[in-house]
N, C-alpha and C. Protein backbone atom coordinates (compact mmCIF):
# COMPACT_ATOMS: atom_id res chain seq x y z
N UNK A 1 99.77 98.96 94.84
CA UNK A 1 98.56 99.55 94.28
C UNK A 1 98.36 99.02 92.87
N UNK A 2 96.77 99.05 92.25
CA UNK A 2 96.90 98.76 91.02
C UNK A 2 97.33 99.59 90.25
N UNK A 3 97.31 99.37 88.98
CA UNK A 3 97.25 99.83 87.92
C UNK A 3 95.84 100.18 87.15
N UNK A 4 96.03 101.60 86.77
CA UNK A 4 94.54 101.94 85.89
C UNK A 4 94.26 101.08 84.77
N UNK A 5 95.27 100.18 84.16
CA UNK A 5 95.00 99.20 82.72
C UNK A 5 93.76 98.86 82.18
N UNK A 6 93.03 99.81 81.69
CA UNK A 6 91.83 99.13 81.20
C UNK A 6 90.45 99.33 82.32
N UNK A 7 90.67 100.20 83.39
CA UNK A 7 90.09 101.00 83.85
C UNK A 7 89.40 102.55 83.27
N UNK A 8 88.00 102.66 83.69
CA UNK A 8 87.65 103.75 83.05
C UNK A 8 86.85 104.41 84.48
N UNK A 9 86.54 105.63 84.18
CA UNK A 9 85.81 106.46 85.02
C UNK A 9 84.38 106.05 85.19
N UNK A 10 83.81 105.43 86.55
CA UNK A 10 82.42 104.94 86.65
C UNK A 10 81.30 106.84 86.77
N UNK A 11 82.17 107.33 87.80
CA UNK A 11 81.37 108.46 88.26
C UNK A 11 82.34 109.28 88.78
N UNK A 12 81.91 110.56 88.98
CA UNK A 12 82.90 111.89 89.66
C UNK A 12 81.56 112.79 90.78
N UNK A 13 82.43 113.25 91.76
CA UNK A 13 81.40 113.76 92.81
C UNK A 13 81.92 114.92 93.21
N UNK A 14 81.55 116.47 92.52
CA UNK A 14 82.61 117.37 93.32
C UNK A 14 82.35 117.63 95.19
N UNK A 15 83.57 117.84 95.71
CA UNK A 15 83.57 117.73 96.87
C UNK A 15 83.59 119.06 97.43
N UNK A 16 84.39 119.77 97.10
CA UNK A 16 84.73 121.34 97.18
C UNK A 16 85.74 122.03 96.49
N UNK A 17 85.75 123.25 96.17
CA UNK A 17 86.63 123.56 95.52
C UNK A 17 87.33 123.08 94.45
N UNK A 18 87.99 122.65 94.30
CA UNK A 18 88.82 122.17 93.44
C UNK A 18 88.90 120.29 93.20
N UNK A 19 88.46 119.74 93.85
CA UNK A 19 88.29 118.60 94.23
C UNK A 19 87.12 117.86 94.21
N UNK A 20 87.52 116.68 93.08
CA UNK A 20 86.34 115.20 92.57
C UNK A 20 86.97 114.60 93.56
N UNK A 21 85.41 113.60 93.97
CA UNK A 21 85.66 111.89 94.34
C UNK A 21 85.59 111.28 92.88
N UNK A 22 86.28 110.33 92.37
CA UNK A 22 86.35 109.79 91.11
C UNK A 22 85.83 108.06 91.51
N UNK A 23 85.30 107.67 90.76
CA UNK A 23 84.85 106.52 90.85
C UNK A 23 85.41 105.59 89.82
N UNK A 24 86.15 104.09 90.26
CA UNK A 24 86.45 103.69 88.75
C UNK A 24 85.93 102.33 88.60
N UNK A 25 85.54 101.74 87.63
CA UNK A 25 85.36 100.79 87.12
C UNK A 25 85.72 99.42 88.10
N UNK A 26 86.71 99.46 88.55
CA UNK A 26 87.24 98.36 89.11
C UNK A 26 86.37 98.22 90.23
N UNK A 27 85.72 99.94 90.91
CA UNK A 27 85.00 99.85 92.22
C UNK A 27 86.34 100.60 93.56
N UNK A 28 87.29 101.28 93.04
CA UNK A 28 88.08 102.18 93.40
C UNK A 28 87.33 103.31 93.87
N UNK A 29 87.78 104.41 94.40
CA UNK A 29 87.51 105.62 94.71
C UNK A 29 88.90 106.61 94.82
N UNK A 30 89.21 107.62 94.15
CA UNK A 30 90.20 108.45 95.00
C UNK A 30 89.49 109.86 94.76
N UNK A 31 89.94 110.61 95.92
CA UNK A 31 90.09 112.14 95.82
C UNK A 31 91.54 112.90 95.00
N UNK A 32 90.87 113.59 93.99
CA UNK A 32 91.59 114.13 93.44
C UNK A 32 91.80 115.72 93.87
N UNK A 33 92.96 116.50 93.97
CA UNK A 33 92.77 118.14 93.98
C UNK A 33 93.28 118.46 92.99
N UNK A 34 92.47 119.41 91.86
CA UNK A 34 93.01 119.65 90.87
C UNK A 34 93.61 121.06 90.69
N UNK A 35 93.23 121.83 91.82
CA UNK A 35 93.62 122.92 92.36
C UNK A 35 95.37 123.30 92.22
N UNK A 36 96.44 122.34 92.54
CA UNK A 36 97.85 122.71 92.25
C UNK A 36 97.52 122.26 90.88
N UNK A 37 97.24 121.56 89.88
CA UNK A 37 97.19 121.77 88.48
C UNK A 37 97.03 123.10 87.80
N UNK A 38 95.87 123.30 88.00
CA UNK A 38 95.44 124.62 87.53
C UNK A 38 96.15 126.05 87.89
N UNK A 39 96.57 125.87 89.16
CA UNK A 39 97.22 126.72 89.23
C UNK A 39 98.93 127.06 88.93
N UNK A 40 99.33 125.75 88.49
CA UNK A 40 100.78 125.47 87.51
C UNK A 40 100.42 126.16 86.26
N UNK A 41 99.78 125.53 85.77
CA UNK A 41 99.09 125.30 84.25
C UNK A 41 99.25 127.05 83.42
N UNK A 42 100.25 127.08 82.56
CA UNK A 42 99.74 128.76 82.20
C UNK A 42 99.26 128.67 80.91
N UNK A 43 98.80 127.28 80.38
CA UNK A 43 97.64 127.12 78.79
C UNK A 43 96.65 128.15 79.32
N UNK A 44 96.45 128.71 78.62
CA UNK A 44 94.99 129.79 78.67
C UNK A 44 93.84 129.31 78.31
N UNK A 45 93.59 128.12 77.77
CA UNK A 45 92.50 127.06 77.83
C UNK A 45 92.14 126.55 79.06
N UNK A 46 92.85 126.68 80.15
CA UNK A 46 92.71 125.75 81.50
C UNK A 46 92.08 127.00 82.37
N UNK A 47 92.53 128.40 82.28
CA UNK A 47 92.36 129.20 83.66
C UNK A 47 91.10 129.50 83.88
N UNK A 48 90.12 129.50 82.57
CA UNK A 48 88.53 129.39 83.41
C UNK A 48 88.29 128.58 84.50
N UNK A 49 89.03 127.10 84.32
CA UNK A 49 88.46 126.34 85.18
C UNK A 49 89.07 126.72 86.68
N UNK A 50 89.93 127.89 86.65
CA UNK A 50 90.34 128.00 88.42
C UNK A 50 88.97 128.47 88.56
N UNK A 51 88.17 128.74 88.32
CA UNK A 51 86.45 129.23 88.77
C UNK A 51 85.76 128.40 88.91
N UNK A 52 85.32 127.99 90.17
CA UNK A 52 84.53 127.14 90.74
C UNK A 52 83.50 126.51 89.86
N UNK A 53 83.07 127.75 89.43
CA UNK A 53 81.33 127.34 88.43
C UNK A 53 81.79 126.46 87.25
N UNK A 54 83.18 127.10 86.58
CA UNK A 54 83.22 126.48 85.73
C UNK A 54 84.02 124.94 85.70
N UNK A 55 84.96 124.79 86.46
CA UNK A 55 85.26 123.99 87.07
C UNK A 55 84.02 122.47 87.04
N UNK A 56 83.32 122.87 87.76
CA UNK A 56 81.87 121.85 87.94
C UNK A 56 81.51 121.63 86.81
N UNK A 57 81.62 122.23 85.61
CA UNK A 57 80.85 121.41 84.68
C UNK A 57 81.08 120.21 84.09
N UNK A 58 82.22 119.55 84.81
CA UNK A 58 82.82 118.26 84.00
C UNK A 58 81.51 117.41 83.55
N UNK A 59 82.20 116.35 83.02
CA UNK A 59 81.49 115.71 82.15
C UNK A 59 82.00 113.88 82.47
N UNK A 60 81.53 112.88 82.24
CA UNK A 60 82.11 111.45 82.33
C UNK A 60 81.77 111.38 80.88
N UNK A 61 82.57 111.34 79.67
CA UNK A 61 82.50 111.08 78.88
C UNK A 61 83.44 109.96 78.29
N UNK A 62 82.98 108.58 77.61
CA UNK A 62 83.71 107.41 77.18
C UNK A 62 84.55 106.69 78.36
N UNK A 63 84.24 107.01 79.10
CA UNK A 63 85.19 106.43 80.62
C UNK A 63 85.91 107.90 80.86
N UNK A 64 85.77 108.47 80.78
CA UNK A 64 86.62 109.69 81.42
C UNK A 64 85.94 110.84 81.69
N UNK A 65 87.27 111.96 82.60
CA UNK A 65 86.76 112.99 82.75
C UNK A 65 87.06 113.93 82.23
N UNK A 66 86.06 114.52 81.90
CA UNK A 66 86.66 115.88 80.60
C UNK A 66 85.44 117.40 80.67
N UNK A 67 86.20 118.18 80.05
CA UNK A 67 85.35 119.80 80.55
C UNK A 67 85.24 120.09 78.94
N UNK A 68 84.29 120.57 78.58
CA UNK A 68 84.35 121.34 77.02
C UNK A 68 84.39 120.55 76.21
N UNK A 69 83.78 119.92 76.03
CA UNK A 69 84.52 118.68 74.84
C UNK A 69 85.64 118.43 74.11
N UNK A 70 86.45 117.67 75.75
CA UNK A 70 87.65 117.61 75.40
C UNK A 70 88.46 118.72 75.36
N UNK A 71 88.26 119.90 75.93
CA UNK A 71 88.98 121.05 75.85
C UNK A 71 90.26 120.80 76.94
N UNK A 72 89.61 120.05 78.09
CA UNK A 72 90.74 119.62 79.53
C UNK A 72 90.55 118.35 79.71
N UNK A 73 91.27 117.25 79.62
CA UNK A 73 90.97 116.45 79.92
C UNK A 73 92.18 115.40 80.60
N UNK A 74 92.19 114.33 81.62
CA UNK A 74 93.53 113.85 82.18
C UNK A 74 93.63 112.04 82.29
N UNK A 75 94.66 111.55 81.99
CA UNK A 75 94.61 110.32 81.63
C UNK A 75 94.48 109.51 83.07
N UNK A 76 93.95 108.67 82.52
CA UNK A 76 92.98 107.50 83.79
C UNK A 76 93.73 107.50 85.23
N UNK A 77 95.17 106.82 84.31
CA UNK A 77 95.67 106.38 85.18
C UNK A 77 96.60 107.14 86.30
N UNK A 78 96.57 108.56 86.13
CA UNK A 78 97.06 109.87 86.78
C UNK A 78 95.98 110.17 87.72
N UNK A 79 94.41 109.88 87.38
CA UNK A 79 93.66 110.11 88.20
C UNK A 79 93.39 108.96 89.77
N UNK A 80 93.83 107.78 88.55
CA UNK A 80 94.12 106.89 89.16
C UNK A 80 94.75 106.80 90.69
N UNK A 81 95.51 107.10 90.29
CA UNK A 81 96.73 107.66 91.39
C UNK A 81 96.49 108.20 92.50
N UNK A 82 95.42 109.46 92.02
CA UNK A 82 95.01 110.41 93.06
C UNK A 82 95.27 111.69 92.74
N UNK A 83 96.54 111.76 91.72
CA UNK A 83 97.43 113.23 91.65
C UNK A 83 97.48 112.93 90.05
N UNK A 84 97.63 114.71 89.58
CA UNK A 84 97.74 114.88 88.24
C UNK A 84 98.71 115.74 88.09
């Protein structure tokens, strides 16, 4: 598999629940579930987003994906992957 190196986020598509299609630069695609994140996660900055609504508001900002400006945000190449 590649490497994210200099890869950025083209587009994100929520699918359901907890889960983007991520689009990257190179012309990649993965499904991400961010669902076991959030629900690890005990930062109290993150647990709005176990709520669907809020969840959706991401953002593609500078090649990436991020909620709040910058309040949540996960590096390329983890998304890359598929898993965070």
């Amino acid at each position: 598999m590649k490497t994210a190196k200099n890869i950025t986020i083209k587009s994100a598509r929520h699918l359901k629940n907890h889960r983007l299609v991520v689009e990257f630069s190179d012309g990649a695609w993965r499904a991400v579930d961010f669902k076991p994140f959030l629900e690890r996660s005990n930062y109290p900055g993150y647990k709005k987003y176990r709520k669907i609504s809020e969840f959706k508001k991401y953002q593609i900002i500078d090649g990436n994906i991020n909620w709040d400006d910058y309040n949540m945000i996960f590096h390329v190449e983890d998304l890359y992957k598929g898993k965070i």
